[in-house]
Protein backbone atom coordinates (compact mmCIF):
# COMPACT_ATOMS: atom_id res chain seq x y z
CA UNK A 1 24.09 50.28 41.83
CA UNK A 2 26.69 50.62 44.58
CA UNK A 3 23.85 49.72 47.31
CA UNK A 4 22.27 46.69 45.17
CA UNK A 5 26.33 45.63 44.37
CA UNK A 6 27.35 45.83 48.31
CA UNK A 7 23.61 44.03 49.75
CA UNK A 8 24.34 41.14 47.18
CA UNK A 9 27.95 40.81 48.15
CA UNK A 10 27.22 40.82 51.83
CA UNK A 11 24.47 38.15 51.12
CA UNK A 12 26.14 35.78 48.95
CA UNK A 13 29.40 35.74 51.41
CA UNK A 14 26.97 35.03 54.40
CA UNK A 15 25.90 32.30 52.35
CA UNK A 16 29.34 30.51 51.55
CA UNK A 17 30.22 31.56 55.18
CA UNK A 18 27.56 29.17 56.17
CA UNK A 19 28.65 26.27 53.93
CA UNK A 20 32.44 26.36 55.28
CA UNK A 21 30.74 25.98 58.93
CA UNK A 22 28.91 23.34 58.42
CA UNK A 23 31.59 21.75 56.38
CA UNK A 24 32.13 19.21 59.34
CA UNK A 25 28.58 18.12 59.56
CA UNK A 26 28.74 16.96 55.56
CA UNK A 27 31.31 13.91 56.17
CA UNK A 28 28.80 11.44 56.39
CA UNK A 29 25.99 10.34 54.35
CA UNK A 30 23.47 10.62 56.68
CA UNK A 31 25.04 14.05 57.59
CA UNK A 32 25.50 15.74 53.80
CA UNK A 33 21.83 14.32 52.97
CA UNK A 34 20.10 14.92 55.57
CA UNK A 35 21.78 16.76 58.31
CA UNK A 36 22.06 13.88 60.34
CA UNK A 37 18.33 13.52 60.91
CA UNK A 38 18.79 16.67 64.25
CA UNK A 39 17.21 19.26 62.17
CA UNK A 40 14.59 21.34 64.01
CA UNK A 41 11.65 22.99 63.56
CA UNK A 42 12.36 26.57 62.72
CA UNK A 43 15.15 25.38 60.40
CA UNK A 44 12.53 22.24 58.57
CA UNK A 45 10.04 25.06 58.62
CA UNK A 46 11.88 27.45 56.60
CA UNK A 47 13.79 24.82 54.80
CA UNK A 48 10.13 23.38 53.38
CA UNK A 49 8.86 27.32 51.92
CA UNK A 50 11.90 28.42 50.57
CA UNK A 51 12.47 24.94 49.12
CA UNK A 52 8.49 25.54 47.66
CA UNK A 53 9.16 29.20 46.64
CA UNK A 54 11.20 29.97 44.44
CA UNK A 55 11.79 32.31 41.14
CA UNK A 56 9.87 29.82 39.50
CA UNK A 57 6.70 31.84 41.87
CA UNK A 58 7.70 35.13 42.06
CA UNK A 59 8.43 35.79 38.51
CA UNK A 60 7.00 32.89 36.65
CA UNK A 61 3.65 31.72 38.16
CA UNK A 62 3.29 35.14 39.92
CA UNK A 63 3.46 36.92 36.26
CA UNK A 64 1.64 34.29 34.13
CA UNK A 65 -1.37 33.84 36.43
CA UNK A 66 -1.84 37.19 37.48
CA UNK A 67 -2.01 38.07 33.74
CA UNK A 68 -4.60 35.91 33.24
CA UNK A 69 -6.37 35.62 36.84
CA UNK A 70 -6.51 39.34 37.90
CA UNK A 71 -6.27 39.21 41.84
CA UNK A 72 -8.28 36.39 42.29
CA UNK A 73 -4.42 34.40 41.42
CA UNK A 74 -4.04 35.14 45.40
CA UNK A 75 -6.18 32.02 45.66
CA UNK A 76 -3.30 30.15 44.74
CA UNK A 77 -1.07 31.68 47.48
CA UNK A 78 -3.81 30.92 49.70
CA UNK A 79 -4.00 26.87 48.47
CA UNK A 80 -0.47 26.70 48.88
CA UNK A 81 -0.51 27.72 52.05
CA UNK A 82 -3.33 25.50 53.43
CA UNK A 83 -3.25 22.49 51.35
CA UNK A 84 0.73 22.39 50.09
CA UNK A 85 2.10 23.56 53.62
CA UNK A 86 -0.77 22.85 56.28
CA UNK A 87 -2.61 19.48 55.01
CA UNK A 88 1.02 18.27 54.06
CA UNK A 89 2.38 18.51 57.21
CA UNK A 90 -0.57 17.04 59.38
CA UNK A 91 -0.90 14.44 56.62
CA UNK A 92 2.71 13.29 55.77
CA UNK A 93 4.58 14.78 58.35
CA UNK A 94 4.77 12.22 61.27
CA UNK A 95 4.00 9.20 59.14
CA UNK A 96 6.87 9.93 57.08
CA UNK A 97 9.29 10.92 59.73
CA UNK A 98 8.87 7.29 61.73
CA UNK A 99 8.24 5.26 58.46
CA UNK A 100 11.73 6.48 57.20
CA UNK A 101 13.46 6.40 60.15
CA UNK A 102 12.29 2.83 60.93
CA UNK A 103 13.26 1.28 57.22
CA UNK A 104 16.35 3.73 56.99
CA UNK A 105 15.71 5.50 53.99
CA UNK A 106 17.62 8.31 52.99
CA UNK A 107 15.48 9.81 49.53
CA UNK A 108 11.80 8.89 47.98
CA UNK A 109 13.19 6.22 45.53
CA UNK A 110 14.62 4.34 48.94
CA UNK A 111 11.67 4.14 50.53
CA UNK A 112 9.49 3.11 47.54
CA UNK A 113 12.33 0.29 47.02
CA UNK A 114 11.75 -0.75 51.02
CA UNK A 115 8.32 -0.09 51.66
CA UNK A 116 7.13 -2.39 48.70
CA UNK A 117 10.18 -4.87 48.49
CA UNK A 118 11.25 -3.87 45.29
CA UNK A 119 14.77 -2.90 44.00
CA UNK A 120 13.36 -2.21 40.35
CA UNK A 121 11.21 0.25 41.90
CA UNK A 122 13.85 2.13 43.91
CA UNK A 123 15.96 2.23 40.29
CA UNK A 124 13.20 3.55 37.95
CA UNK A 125 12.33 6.02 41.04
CA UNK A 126 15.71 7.36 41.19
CA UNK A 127 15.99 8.01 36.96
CA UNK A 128 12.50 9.28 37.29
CA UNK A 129 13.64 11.89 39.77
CA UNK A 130 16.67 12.66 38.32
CA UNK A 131 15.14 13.72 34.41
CA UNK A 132 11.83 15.44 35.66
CA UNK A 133 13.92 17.56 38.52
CA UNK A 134 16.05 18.96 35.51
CA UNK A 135 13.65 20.98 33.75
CA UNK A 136 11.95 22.59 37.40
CA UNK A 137 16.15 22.97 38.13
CA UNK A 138 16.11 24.94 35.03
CA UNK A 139 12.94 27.38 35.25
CA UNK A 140 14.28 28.32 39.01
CA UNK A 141 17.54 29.38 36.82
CA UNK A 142 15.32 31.58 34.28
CA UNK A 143 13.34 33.26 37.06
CA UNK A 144 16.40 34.47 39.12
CA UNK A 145 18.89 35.46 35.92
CA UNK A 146 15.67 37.17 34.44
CA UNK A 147 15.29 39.47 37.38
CA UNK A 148 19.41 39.48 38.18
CA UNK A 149 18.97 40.77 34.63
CA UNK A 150 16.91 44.05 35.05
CA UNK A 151 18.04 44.86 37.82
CA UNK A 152 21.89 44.71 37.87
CA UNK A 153 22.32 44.87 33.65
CA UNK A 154 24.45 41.77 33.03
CA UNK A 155 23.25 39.60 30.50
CA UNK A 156 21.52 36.77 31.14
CA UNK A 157 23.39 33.87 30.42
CA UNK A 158 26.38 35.34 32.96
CA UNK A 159 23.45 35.36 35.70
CA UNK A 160 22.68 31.64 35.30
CA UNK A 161 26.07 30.55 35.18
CA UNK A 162 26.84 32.88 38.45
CA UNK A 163 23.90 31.30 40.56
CA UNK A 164 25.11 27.66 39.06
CA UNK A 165 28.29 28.09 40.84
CA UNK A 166 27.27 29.77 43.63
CA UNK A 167 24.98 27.57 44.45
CA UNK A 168 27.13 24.28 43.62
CA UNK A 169 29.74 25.37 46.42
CA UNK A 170 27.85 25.97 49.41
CA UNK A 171 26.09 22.73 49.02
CA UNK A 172 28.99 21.01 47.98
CA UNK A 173 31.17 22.16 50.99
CA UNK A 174 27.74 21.52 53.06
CA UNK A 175 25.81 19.67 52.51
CA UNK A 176 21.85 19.22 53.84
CA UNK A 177 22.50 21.29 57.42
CA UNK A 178 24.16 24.17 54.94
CA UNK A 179 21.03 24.31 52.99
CA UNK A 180 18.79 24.21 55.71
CA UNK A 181 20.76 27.11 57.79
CA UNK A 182 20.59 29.13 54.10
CA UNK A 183 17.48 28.22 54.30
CA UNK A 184 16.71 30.18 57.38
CA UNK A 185 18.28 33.17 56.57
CA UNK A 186 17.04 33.04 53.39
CA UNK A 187 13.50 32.90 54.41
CA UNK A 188 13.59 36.22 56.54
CA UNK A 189 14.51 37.80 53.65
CA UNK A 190 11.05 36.69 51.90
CA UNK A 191 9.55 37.28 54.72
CA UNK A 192 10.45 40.80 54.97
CA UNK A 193 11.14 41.49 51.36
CA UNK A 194 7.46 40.17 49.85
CA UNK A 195 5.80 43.07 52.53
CA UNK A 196 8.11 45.98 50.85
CA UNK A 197 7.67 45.13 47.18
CA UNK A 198 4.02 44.68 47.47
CA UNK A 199 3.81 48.07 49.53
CA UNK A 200 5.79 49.78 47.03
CA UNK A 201 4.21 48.62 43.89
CA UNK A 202 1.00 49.54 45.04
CA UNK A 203 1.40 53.17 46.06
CA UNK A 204 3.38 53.42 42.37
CA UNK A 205 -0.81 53.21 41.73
CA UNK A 206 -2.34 55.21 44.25
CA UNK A 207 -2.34 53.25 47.14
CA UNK A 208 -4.52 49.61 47.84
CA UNK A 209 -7.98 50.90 47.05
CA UNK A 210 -6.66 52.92 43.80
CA UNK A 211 -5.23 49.85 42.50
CA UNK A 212 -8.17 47.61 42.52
CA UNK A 213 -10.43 50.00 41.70
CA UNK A 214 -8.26 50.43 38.22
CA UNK A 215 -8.32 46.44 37.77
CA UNK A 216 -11.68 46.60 38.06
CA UNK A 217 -11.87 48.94 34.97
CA UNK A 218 -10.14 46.87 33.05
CA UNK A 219 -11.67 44.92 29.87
CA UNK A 220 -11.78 41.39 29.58
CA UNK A 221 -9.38 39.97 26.84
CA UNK A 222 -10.79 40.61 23.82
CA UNK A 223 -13.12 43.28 24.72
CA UNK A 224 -12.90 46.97 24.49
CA UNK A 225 -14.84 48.09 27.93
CA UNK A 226 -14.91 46.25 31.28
CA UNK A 227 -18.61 45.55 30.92
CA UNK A 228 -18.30 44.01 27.78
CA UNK A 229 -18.14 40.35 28.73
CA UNK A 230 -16.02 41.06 31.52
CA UNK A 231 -18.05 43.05 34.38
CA UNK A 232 -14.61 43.82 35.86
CA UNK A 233 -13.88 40.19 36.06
CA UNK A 234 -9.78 40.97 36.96
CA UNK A 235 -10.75 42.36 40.51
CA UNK A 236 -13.93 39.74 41.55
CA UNK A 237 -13.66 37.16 43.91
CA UNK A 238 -12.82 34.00 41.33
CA UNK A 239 -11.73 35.69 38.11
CA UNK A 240 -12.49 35.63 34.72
CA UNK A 241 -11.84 31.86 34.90
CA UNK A 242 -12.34 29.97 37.81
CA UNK A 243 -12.10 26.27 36.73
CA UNK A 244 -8.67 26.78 35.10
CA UNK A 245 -7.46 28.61 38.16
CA UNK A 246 -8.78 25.59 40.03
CA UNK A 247 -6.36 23.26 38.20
CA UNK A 248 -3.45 25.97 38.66
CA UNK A 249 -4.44 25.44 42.64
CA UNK A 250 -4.11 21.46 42.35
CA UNK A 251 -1.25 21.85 40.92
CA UNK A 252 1.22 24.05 43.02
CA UNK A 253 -0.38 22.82 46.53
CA UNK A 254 -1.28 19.08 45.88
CA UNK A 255 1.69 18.82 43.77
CA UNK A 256 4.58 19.07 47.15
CA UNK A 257 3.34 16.22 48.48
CA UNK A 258 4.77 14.23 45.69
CA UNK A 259 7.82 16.16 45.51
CA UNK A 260 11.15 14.02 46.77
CA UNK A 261 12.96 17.33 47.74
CA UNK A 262 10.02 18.02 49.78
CA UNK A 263 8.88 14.93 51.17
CA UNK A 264 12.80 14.69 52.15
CA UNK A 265 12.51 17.73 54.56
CA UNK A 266 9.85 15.81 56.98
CA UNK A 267 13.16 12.92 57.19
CA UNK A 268 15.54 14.54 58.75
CA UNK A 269 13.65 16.67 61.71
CA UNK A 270 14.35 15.77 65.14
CA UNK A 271 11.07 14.63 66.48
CA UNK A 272 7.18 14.49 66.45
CA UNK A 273 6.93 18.16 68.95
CA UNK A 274 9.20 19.34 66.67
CA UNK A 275 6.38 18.92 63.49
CA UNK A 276 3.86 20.14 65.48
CA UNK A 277 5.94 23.63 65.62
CA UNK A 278 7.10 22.98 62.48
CA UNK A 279 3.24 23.12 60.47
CA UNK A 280 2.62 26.05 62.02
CA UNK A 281 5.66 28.31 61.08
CA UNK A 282 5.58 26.75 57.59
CA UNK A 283 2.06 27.38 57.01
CA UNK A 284 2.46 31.18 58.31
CA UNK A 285 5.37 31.23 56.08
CA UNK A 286 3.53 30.39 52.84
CA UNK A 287 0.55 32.70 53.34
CA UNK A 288 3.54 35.59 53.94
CA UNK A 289 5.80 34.32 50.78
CA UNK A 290 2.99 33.05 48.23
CA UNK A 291 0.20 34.86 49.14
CA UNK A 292 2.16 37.88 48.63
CA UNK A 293 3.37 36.84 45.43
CA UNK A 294 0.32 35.87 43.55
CA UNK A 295 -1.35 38.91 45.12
CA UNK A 296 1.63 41.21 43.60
CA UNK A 297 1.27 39.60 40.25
CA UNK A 298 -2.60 40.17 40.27
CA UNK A 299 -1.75 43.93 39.30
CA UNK A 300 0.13 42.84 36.50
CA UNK A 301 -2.39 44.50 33.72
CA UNK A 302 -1.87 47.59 35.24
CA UNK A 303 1.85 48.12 33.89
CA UNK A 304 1.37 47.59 30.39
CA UNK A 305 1.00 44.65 28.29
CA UNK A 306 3.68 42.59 28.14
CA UNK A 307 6.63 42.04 25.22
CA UNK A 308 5.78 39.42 22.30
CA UNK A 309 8.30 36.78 22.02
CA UNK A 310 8.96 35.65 18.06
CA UNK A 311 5.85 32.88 18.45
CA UNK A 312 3.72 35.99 18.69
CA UNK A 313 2.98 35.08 22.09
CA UNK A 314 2.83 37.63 25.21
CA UNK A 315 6.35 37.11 27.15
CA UNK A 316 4.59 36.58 30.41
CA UNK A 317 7.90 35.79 32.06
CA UNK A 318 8.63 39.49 31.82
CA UNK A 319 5.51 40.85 33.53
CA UNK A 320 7.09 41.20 37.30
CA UNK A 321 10.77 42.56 36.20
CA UNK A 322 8.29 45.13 34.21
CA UNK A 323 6.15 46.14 37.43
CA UNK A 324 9.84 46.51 39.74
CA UNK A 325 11.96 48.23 36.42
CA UNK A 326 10.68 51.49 38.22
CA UNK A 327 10.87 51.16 41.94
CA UNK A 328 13.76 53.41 43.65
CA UNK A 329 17.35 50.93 43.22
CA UNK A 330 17.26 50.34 47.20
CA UNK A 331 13.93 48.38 46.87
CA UNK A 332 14.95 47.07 43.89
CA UNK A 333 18.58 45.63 46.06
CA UNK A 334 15.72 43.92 48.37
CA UNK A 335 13.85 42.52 45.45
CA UNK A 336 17.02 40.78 44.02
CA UNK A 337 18.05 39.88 47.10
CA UNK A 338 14.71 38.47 47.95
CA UNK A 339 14.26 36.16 44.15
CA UNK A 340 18.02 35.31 44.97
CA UNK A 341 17.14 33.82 48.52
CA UNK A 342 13.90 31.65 46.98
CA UNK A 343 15.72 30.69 44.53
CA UNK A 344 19.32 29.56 45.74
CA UNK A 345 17.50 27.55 48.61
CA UNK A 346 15.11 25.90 46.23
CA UNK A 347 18.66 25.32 43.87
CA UNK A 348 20.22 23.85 46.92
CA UNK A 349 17.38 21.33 47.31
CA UNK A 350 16.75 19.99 43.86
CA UNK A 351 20.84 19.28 43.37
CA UNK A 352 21.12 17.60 46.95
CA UNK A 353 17.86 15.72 46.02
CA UNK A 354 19.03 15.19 42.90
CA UNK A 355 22.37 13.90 43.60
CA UNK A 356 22.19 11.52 46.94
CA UNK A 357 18.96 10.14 44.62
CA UNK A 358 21.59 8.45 41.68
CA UNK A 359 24.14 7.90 44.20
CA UNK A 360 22.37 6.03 47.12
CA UNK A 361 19.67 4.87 44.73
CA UNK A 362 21.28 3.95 41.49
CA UNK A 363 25.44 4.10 41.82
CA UNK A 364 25.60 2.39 45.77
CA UNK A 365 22.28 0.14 46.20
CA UNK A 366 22.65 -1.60 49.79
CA UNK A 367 21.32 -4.65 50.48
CA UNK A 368 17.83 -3.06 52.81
CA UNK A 369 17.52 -5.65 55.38
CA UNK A 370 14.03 -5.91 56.36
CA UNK A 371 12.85 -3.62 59.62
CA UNK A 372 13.12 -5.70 62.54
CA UNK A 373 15.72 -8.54 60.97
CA UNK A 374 19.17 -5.93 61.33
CA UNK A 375 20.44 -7.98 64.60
CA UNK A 376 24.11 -6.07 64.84
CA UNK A 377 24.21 -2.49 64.10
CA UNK A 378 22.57 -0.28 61.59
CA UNK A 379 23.01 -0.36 58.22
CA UNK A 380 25.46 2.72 58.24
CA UNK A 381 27.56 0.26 61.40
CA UNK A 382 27.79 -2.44 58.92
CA UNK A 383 28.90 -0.25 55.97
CA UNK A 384 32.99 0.78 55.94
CA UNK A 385 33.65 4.18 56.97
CA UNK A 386 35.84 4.39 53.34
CA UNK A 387 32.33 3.54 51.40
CA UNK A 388 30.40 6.26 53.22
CA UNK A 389 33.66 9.37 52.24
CA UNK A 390 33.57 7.66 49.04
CA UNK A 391 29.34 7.98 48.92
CA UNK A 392 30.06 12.25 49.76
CA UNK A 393 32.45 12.46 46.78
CA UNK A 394 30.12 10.90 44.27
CA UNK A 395 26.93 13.26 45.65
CA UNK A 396 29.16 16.08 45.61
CA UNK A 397 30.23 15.62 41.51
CA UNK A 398 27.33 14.80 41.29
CA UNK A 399 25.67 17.89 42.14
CA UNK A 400 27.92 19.57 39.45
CA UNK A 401 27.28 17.36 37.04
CA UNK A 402 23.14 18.00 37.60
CA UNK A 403 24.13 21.56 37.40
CA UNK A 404 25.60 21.69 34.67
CA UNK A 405 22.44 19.81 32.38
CA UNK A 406 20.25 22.10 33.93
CA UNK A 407 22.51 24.78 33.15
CA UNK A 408 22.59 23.79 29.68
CA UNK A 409 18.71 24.07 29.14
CA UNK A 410 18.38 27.56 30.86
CA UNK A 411 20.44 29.37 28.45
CA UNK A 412 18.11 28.10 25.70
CA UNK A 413 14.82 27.58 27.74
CA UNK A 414 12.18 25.70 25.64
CA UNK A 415 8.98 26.83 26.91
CA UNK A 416 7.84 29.75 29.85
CA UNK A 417 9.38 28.94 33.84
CA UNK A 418 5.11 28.12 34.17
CA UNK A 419 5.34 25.26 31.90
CA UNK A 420 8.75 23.77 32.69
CA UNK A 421 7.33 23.29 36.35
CA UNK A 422 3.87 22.20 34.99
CA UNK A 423 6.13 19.67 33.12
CA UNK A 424 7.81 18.70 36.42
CA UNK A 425 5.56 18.89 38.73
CA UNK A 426 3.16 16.47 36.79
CA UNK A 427 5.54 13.76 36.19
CA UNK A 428 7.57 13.83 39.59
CA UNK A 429 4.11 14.15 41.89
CA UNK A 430 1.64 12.51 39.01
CA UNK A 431 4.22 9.52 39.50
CA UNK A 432 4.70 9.60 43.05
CA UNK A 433 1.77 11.14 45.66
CA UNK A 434 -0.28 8.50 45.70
CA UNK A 435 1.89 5.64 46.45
CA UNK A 436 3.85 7.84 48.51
CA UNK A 437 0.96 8.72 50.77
CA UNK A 438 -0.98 5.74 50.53
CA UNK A 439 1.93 3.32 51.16
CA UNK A 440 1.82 5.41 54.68
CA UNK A 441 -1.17 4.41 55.82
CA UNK A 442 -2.72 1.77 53.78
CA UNK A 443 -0.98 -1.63 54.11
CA UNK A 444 -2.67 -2.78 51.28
CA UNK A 445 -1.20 -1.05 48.68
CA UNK A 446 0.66 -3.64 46.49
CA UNK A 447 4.10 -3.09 44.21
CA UNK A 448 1.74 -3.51 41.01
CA UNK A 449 0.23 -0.44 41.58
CA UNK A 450 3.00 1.68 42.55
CA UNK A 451 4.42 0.54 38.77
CA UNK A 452 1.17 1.18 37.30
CA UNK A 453 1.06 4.78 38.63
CA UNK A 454 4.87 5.54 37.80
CA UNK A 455 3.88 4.45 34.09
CA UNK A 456 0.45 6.56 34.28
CA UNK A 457 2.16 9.76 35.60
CA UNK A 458 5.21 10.18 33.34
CA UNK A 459 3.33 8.69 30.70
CA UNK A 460 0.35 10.97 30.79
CA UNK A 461 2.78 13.61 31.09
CA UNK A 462 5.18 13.22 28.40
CA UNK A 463 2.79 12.03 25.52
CA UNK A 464 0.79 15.49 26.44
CA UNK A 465 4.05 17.06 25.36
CA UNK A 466 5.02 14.85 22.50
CA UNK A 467 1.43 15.92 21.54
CA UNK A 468 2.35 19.34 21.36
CA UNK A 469 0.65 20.16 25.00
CA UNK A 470 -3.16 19.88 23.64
CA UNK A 471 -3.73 20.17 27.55
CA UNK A 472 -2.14 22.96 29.33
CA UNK A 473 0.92 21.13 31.04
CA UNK A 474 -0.70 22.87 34.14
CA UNK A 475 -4.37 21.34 33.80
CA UNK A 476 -2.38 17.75 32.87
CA UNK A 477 -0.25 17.99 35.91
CA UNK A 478 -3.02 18.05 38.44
CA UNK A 479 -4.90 15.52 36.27
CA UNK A 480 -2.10 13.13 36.73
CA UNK A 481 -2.15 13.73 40.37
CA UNK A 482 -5.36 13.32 41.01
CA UNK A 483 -5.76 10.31 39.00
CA UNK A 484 -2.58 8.51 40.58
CA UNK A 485 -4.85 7.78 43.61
CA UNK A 486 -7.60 6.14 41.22
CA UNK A 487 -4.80 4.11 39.45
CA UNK A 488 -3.12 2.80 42.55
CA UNK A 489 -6.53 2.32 44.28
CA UNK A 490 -7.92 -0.16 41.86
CA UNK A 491 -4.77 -1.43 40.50
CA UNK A 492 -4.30 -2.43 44.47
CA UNK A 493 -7.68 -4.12 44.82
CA UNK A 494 -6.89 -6.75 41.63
CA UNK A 495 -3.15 -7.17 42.16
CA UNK A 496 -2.12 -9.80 45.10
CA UNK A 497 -1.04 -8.14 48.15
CA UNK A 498 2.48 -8.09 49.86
CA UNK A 499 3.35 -10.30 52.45
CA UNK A 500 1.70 -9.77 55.68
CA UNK A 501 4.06 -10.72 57.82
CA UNK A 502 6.80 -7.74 55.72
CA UNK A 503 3.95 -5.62 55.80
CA UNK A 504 3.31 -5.82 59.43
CA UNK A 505 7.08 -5.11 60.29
CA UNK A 506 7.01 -2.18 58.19
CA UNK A 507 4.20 -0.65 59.90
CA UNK A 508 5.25 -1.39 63.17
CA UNK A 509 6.91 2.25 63.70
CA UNK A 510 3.50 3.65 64.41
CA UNK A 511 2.97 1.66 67.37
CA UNK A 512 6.08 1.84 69.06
């Protein structure tokens, strides 16, 4: 207890260490919410996985889909690494970076208002952001308190309201370049952490070989020998069921691109060489961080089944503590310290993203001139130095205030961390991927259809739950995704386009 105690001290004090020191950097708008666009590689890099995994993976998805998946779940590590880290950075990396830059937007709901002349847009964006961030803000809060749980013995609902203000000061006194220097130091402790568990997990069962050779022995749900219906289907290449897994794939990888507190971290770095270094350390990054999760998680069956919760459903939530409950207490003070460092950076991103949205987007709407027409000064020369400190101290209550309504629904969680994010995820990228990437490269995307998708991917989203879920929130996340591009694709094609000559100067950035 004494080493797990110290290791946690030393870590959390390195973290508000950080948040004093870049204190400085956090006086200005551009500075608390996005590090004053100077942010490079290594520090985007790390800032983008840790902000992607979180508790949420490790003890949530990592649980509930190895459970179900066997080892083939590692496929998801694998699509998050090449589609949610790799494809995302070749595909919106650059294009966002000038696009943003050029039209001055600071968060998502900015540069939907810009890009497609709308201030309605840029409003409905921001509230949209702000409810469907809440419940992911909340499932990161249930991972880490579950784990804080079994492996220091304080009760749950002191965990999440420990993390809640830890992780409301160092952004606070921060701001963006705080999170993204956490983020760093955060991420080596993934890094090194994931390799450890997994290591020491597996020679609990004998060792690599051991351990798949007992999934393989393993009976299908259901069935009382592994050849009965199941032919050892928890240790085969695609699972017991592949199509499902397939959606659970869409989901996690397709889903960042959609993500404003993702998207956000290709605004701020310093230049195009810098996202050329940056895709590669991310994507190494993510094979490290998730493929090491999912693959952990895989071996899930072999610790036991699972607690039922009062629904007389298996507590899947509990599967990981379960597999580390036994490991000697200095791996367990890594493990801790390794959920804690997921999970505070992806905290730190979801309030800041959360917070600059409803100030910037909903509280302090500046006239957007349009790109090319500013003839003195920026828009942050025009605007009073007074308005910008006054900007800070709205973001930074603000961030408390987002805290504490997340806060609120993790001490009485409504669902498993897997469905809060399916939730989430589904509106938040359902909504906003396709506009998003399309309004990047395709000039004929009209405003129409960006309202038509906002309305198909919340909608689609939360009459599924109204419903009472009759599609798994995960499958009817990735359906929403998917069918944003259809929606704003035709809805585009009958709707009458923007004005060229708008259009034109908006694009403009990719020529220069």
């Amino acid at each position: 207890m004494f080493i797990k105690i110290l290791l946690t001290i030393i870590f959390l004090t390195v973290t508000i260490a950080v948040g004093v020191f870049s204190r400085k950097q956090a006086s200005s708008v551009d500075g608390f919410v996005l590090g004053g666009r100077s942010v490079g590689p290594w520090l985007t890099a790390f800032a983008f996985g840790t902000s992607y995994f979180s508790a949420v993976v490790f003890v949530g998805y990592a649980g509930q889909f190895g459970w179900k998946y066997g080892l083939s779940s590692t496929w998801i590590g694998v699509g998050n690494a090449v589609i949610g880290s790799l494809l995302a950075w070749i595909v919106l990396g650059r294009r966002t970076k000038l696009m943003t830059q050029h039209i001055e937007s600071r968060t998502m709901p900015d540069f939907f208002g810009t890009r497609f002349n709308s201030q309605g847009l840029r409003v409905v964006a921001s509230v949209i952001a702000f409810v469907f961030l809440i419940p992911y803000t909340a499932g990161v809060y249930k991972g880490i308190s579950t784990l804080f749980e079994m492996g220091f013995g304080i009760p749950y609902e002191y965990c999440v309201i420990i993390m809640a203000v830890l992780t409301a000061a160092y952004v606070i006194l921060g701001g963006y370049k705080a999170t993204a220097m956490n983020d760093f130091i955060q991420g080596i402790i993934m890094l090194f952490g994931i390799v450890v568990v997994i290591a020491a997990v597996l020679n609990t069962k004998g060792g690599l070989v051991s351990a798949i050779d007992q999934m393989a022995a393993l009976p299908a749900d259901g069935a009382t020998t592994a050849t009965e219906g199941s032919n050892g289907a928890f240790a085969t290449l695609l699972g017991p069921d592949p199509w499902n897994l397939l959606g659970v794939v869409v989901l996690t990888s397709l889903g960042t691109w959609g993500l404003p507190q993702m998207v956000g971290k290709f605004y701020s770095i310093t230049d195009e060489s810098a996202i050329h270094r940056g895709t590669i350390i991310s994507t190494l990054f993510a094979f490290v961080v998730a493929g090491g999760c999912y693959f952990l998680g895989g071996f899930g069956r072999l610790f036991g089944v699972p607690p039922t919760l009062p629904n007389g459903r298996l507590d899947f939530d509990s599967i990981i503590p379960s597999m580390l409950s036994t490991l000697p207490d200095i791996i367990i003070a890594l493990v801790v310290l390794l959920v804690l460092s997921a999970s505070m950076s992806t905290l730190a991103s979801l309030v800041l993203t959360s917070s600059s949205t409803m100030t910037l987007d909903l509280i302090y709407r500046d006239k957007k001139s349009l790109p090319g027409e500013v003839e003195e000064g920026s828009i942050d020369d025009i605007v009073s130095e007074k308005v910008e400190r006054r900007k800070v101290v709205i973001m930074r209550v603000l961030v408390v205030f987002f805290i504490v309504i997340s806060l609120m629904i993790a001490l009485n969680p409504p669902t498993f961390i897997a469905q809060m994010m399916g939730i989430s995820w589904g509106a938040l990228a359902g909504a906003f991927l396709a506009p998003f990437m399309l309004g990047l490269y395709w000039k004929r995307v009209t405003t129409a259809s960006v309202w038509a998708c906002f309305v198909w991917g919340v909608g689609i989203t939360v009459a599924n739950m109204l419903a009472g879920n009759p599609i798994n929130p995960i499958n009817c996340g990735a359906i929403a995704m998917i069918g944003g591009f259809v929606v704003v694709a035709i809805v585009s094609l009958l709707t009458p386009r923007m004005t060229e000559s708008y259009v034109n100067r908006i694009f403009e950035c990719y020529s220069k």
